[in-house]
N, C-alpha and C. Protein backbone atom coordinates (compact mmCIF):
# COMPACT_ATOMS: atom_id res chain seq x y z
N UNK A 1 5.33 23.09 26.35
CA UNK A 1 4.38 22.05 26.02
C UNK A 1 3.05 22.69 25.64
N UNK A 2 2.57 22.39 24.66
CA UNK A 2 0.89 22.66 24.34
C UNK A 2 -0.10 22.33 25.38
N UNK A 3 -0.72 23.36 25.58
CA UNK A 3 -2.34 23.08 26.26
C UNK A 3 -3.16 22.48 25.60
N UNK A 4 -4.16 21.75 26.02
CA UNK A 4 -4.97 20.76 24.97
C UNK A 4 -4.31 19.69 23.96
N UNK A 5 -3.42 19.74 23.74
CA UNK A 5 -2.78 18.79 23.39
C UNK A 5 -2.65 17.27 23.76
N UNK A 6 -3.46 16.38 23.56
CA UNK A 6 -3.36 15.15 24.66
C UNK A 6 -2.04 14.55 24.10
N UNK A 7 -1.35 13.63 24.60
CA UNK A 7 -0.54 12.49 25.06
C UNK A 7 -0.60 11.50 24.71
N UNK A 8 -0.30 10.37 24.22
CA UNK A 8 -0.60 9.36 23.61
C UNK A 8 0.15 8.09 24.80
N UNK A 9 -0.54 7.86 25.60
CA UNK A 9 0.71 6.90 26.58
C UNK A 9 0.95 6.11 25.86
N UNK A 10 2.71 6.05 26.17
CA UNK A 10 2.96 4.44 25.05
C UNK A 10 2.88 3.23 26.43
N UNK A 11 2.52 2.24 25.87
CA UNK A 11 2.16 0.91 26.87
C UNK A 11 2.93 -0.08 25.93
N UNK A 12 4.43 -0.28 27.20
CA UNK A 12 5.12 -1.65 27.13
C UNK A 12 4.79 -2.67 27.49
N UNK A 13 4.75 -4.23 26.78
CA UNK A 13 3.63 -5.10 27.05
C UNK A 13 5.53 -5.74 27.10
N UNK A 14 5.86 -6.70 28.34
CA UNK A 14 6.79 -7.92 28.54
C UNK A 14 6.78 -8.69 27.81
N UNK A 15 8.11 -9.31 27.31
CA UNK A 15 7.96 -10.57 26.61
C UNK A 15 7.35 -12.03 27.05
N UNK A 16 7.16 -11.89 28.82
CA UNK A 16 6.39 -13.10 28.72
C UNK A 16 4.61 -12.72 28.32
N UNK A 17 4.41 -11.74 28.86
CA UNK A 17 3.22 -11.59 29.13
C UNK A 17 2.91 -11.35 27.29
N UNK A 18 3.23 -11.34 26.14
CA UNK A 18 3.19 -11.12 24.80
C UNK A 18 2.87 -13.03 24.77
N UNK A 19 4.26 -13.81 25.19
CA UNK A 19 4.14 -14.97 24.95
C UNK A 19 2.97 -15.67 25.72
N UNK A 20 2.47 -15.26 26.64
CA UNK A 20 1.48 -15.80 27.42
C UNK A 20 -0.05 -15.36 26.72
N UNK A 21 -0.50 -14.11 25.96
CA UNK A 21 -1.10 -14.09 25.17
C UNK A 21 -1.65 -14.94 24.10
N UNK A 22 -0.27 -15.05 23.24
CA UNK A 22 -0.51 -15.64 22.07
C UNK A 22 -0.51 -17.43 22.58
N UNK A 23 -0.13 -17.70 23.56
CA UNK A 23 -0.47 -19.21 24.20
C UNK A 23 -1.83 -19.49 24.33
N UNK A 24 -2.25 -18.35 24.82
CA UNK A 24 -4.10 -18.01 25.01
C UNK A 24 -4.60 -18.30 23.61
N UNK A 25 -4.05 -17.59 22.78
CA UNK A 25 -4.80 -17.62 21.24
C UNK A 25 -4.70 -18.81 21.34
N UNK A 26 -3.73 -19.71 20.77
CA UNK A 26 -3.53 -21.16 20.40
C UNK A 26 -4.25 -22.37 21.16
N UNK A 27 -4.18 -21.68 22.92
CA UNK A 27 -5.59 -22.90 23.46
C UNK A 27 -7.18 -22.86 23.48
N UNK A 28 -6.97 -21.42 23.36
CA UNK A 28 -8.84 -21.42 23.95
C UNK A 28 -8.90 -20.65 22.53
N UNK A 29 -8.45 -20.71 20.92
CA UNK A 29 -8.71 -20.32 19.83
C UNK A 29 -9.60 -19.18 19.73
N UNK A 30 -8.90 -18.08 21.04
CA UNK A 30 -9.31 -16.50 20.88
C UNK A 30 -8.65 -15.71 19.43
N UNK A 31 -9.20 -14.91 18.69
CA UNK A 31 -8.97 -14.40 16.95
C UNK A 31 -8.22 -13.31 18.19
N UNK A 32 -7.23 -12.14 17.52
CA UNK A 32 -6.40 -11.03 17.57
C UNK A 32 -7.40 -10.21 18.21
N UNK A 33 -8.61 -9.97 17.95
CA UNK A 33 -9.57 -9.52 18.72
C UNK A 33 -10.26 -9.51 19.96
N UNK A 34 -10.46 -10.56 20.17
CA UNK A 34 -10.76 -11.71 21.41
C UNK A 34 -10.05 -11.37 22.35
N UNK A 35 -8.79 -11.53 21.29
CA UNK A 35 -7.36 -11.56 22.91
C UNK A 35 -7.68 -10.01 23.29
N UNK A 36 -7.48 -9.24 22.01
CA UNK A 36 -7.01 -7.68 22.73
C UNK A 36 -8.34 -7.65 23.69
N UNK A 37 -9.37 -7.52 23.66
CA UNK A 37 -10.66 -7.35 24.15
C UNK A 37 -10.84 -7.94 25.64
N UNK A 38 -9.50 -8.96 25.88
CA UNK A 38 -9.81 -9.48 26.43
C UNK A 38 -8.97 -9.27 28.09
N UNK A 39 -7.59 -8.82 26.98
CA UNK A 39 -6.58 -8.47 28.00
C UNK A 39 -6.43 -6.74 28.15
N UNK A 40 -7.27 -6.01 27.17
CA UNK A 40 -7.41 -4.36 27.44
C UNK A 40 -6.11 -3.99 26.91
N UNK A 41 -5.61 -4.67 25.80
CA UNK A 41 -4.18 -4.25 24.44
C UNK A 41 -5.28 -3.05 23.85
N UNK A 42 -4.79 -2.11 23.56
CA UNK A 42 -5.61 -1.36 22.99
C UNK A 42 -5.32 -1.22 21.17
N UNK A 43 -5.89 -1.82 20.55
CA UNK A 43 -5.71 -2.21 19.09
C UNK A 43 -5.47 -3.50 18.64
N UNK A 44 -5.87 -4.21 17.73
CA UNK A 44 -5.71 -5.53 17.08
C UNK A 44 -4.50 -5.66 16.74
N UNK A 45 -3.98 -4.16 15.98
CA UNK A 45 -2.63 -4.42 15.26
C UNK A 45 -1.51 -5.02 15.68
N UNK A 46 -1.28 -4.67 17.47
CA UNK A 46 -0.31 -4.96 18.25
C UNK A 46 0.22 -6.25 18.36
N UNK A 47 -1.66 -7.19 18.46
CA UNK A 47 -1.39 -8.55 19.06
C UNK A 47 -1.10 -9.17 17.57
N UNK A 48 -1.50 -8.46 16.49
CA UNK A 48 -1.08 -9.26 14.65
C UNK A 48 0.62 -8.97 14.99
N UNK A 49 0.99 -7.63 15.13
CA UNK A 49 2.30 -7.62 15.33
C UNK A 49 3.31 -8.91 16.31
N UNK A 50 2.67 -9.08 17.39
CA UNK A 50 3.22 -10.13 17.77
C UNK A 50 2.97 -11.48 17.16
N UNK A 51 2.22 -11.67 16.95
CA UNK A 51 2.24 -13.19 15.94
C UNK A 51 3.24 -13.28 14.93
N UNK A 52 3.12 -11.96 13.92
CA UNK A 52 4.37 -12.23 13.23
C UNK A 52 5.78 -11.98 13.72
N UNK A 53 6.16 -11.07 14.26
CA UNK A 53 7.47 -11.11 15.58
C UNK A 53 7.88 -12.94 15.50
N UNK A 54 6.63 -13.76 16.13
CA UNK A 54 7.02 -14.74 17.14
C UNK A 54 6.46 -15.84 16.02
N UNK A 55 6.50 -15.67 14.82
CA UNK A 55 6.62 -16.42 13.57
C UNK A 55 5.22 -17.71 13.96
N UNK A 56 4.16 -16.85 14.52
CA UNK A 56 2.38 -17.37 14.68
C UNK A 56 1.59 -17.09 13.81
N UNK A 57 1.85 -17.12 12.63
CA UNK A 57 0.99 -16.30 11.49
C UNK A 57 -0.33 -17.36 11.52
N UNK A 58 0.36 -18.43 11.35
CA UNK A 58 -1.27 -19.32 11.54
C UNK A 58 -1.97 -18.83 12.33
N UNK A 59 -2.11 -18.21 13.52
CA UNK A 59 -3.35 -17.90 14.19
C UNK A 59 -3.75 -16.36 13.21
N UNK A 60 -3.21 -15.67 12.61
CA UNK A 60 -3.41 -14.19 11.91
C UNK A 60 -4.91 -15.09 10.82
N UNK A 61 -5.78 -14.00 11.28
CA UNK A 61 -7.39 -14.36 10.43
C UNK A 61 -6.65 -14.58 8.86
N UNK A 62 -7.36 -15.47 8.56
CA UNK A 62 -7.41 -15.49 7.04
C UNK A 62 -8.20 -15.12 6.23
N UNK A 63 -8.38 -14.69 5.28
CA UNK A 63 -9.61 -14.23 4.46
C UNK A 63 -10.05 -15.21 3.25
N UNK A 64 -10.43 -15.79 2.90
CA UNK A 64 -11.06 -16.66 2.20
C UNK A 64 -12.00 -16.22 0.85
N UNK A 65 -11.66 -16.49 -0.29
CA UNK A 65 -12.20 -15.62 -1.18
C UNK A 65 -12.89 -17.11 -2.28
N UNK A 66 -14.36 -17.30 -2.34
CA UNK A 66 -14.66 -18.20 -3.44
C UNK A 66 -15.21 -17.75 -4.54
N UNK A 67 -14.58 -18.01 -5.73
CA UNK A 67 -15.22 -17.46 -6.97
C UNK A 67 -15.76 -18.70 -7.92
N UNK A 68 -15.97 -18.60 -8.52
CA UNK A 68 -16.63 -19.54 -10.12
C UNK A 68 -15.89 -19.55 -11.21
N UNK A 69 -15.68 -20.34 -11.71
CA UNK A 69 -14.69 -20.25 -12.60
C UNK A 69 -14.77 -18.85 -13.67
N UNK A 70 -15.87 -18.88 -14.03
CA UNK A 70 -16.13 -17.57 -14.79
C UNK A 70 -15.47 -16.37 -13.89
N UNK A 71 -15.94 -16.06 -12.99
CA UNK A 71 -15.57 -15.01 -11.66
C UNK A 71 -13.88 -14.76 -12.19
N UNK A 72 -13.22 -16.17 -11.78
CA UNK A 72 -11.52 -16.50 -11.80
C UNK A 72 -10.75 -15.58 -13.13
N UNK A 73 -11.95 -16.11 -14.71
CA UNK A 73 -11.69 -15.81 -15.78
C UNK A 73 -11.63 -13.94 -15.72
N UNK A 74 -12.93 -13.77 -15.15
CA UNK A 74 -12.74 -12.09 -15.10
C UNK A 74 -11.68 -11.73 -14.59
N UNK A 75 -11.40 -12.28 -13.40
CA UNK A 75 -9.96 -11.50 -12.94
C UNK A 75 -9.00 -11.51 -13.35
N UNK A 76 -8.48 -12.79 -13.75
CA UNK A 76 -7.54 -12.87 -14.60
C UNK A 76 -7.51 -12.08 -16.31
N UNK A 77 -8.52 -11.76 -16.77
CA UNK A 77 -8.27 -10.78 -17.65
C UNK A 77 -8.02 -9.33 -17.40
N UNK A 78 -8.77 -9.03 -16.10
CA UNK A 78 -8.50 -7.68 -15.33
C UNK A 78 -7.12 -7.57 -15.05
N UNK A 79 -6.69 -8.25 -14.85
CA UNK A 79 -4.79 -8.63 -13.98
C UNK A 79 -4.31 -8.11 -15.09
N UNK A 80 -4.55 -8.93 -17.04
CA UNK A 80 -3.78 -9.02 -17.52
C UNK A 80 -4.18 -7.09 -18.52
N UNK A 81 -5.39 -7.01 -18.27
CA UNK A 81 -5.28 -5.52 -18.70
C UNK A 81 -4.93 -4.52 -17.99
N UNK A 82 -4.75 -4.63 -16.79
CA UNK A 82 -4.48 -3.62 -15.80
C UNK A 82 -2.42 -3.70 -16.34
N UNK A 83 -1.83 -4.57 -16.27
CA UNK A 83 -0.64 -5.42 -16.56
C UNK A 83 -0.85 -4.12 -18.32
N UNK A 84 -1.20 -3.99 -19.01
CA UNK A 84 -0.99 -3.95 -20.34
C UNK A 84 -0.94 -2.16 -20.45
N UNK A 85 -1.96 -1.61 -19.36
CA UNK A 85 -2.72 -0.65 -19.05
C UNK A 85 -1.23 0.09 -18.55
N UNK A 86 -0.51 -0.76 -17.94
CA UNK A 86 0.92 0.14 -16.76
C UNK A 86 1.70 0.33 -17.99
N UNK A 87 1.80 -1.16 -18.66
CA UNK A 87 2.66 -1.00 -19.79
C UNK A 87 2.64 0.54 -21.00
N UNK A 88 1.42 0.33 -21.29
CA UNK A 88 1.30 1.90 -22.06
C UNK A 88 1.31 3.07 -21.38
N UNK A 89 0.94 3.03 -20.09
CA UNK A 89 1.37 4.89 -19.64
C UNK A 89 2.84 4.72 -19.25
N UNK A 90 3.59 3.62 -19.45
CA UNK A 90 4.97 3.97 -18.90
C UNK A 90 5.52 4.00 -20.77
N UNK A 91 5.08 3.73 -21.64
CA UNK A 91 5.69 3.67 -22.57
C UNK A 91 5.21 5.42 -23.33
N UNK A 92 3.97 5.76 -22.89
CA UNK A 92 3.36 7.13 -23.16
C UNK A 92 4.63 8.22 -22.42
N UNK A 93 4.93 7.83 -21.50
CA UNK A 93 5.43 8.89 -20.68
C UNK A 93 6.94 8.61 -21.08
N UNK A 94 7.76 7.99 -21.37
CA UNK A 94 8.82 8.01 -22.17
C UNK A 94 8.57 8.46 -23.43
N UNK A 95 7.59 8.48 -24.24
CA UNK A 95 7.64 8.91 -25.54
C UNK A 95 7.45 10.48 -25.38
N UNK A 96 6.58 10.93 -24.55
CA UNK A 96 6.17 11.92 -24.61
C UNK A 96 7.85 12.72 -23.81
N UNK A 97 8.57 12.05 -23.13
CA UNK A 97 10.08 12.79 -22.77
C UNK A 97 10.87 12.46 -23.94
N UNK A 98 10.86 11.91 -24.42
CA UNK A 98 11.62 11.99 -26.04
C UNK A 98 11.02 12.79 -26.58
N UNK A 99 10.00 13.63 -26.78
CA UNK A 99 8.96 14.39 -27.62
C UNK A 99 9.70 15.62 -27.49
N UNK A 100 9.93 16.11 -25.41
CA UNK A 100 10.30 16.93 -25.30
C UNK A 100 11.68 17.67 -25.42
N UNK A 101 12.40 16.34 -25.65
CA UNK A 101 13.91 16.68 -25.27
C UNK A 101 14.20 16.69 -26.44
N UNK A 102 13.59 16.19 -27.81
CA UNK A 102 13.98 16.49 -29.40
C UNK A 102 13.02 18.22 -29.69
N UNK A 103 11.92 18.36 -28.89
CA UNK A 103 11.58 20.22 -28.79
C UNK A 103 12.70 20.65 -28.54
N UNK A 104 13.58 20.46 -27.60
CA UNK A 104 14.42 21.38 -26.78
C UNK A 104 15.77 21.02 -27.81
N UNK A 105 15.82 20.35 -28.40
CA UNK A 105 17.29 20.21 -29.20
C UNK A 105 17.01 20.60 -30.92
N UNK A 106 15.69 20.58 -31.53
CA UNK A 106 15.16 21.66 -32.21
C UNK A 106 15.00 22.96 -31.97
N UNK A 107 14.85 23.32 -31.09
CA UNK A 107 14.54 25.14 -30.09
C UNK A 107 15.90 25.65 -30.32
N UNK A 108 16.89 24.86 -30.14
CA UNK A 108 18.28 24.81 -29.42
C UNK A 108 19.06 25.43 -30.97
N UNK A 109 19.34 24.50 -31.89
CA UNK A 109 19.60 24.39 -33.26
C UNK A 109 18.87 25.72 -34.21
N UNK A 110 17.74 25.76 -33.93
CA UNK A 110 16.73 26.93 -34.81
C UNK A 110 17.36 28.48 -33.91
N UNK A 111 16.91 28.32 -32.74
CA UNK A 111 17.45 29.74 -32.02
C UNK A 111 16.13 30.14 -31.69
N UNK A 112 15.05 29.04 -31.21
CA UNK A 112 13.99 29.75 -31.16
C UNK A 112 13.60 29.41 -29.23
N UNK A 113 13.05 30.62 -28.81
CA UNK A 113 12.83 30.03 -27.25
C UNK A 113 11.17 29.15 -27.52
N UNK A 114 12.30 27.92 -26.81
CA UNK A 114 10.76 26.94 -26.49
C UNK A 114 9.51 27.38 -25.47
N UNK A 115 10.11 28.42 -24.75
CA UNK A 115 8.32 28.34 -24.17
C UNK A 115 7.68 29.52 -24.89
N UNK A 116 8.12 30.47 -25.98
CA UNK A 116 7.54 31.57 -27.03
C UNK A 116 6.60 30.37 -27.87
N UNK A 117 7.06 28.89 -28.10
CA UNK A 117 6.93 28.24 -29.21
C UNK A 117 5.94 27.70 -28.72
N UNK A 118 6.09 26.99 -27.51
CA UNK A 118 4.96 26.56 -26.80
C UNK A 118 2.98 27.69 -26.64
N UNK A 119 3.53 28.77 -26.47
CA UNK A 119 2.90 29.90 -26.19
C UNK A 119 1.50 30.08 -27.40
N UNK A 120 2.86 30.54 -28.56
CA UNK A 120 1.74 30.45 -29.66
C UNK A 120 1.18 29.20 -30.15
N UNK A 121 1.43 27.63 -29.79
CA UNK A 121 0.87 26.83 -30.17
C UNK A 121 -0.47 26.88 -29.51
N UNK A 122 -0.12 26.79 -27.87
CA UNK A 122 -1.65 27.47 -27.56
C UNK A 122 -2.69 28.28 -27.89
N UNK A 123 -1.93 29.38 -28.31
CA UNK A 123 -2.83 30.31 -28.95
C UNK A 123 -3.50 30.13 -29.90
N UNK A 124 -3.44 29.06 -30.57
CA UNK A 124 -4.04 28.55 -31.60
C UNK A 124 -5.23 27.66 -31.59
């Protein structure tokens, strides 16, 4: 075993005492925070993990986002160029492997080594 090395204790939490939690959330409308803070769970993630486990997503925070219609319009053109943006480097990067594999079947046919060919193009 390593010296200095700490330990990470793992902490098993019971299925009632999980269900008796998230009962807490739902009466006295403690957030994933609240609870952990409250019962010494060490992390938020655990008690989000149990909500979805135990199909409580309604209590999981929501985030709420208001824009302007203009705002809406920007994004939605961002969506649709980002969308157009994937489209051409996936169509770049197939062209550019057709580029290479008609080098290599020209190289092949001529008798010439492709990375000599490659070499002096650089050199140029």
């Amino acid at each position: 075993m390593n010296k200095g090395v700490k330990q990470r204790k793992t902490i098993r939490y019971s299925e009632s005492f999980k269900m008796e939690v998230i009962r807490r959330m739902e009466t006295e409308g403690l957030s994933a925070t609240g609870v952990a803070k409250k019962y010494e769970i060490k992390g938020t993630n655990t008690v989000k993990k149990w909500l979805v486990r135990y199909g409580k997503n309604h209590l999981l925070s929501k985030q709420v986002l208001v824009m302007d219609i203009k705002e809406q319009d920007v994004v939605k053109r961002l969506k649709q160029e980002n969308e157009e943006l994937r489209k051409l480097v996936v169509n770049l990067q197939l062209e550019s492997l057709a580029n290479e594999s008609y080098l290599e079947i020209a190289c092949e046919q001529l008798g010439v080594d492709k990375e000599s060919l490659k070499k002096k193009r650089d050199q140029k």
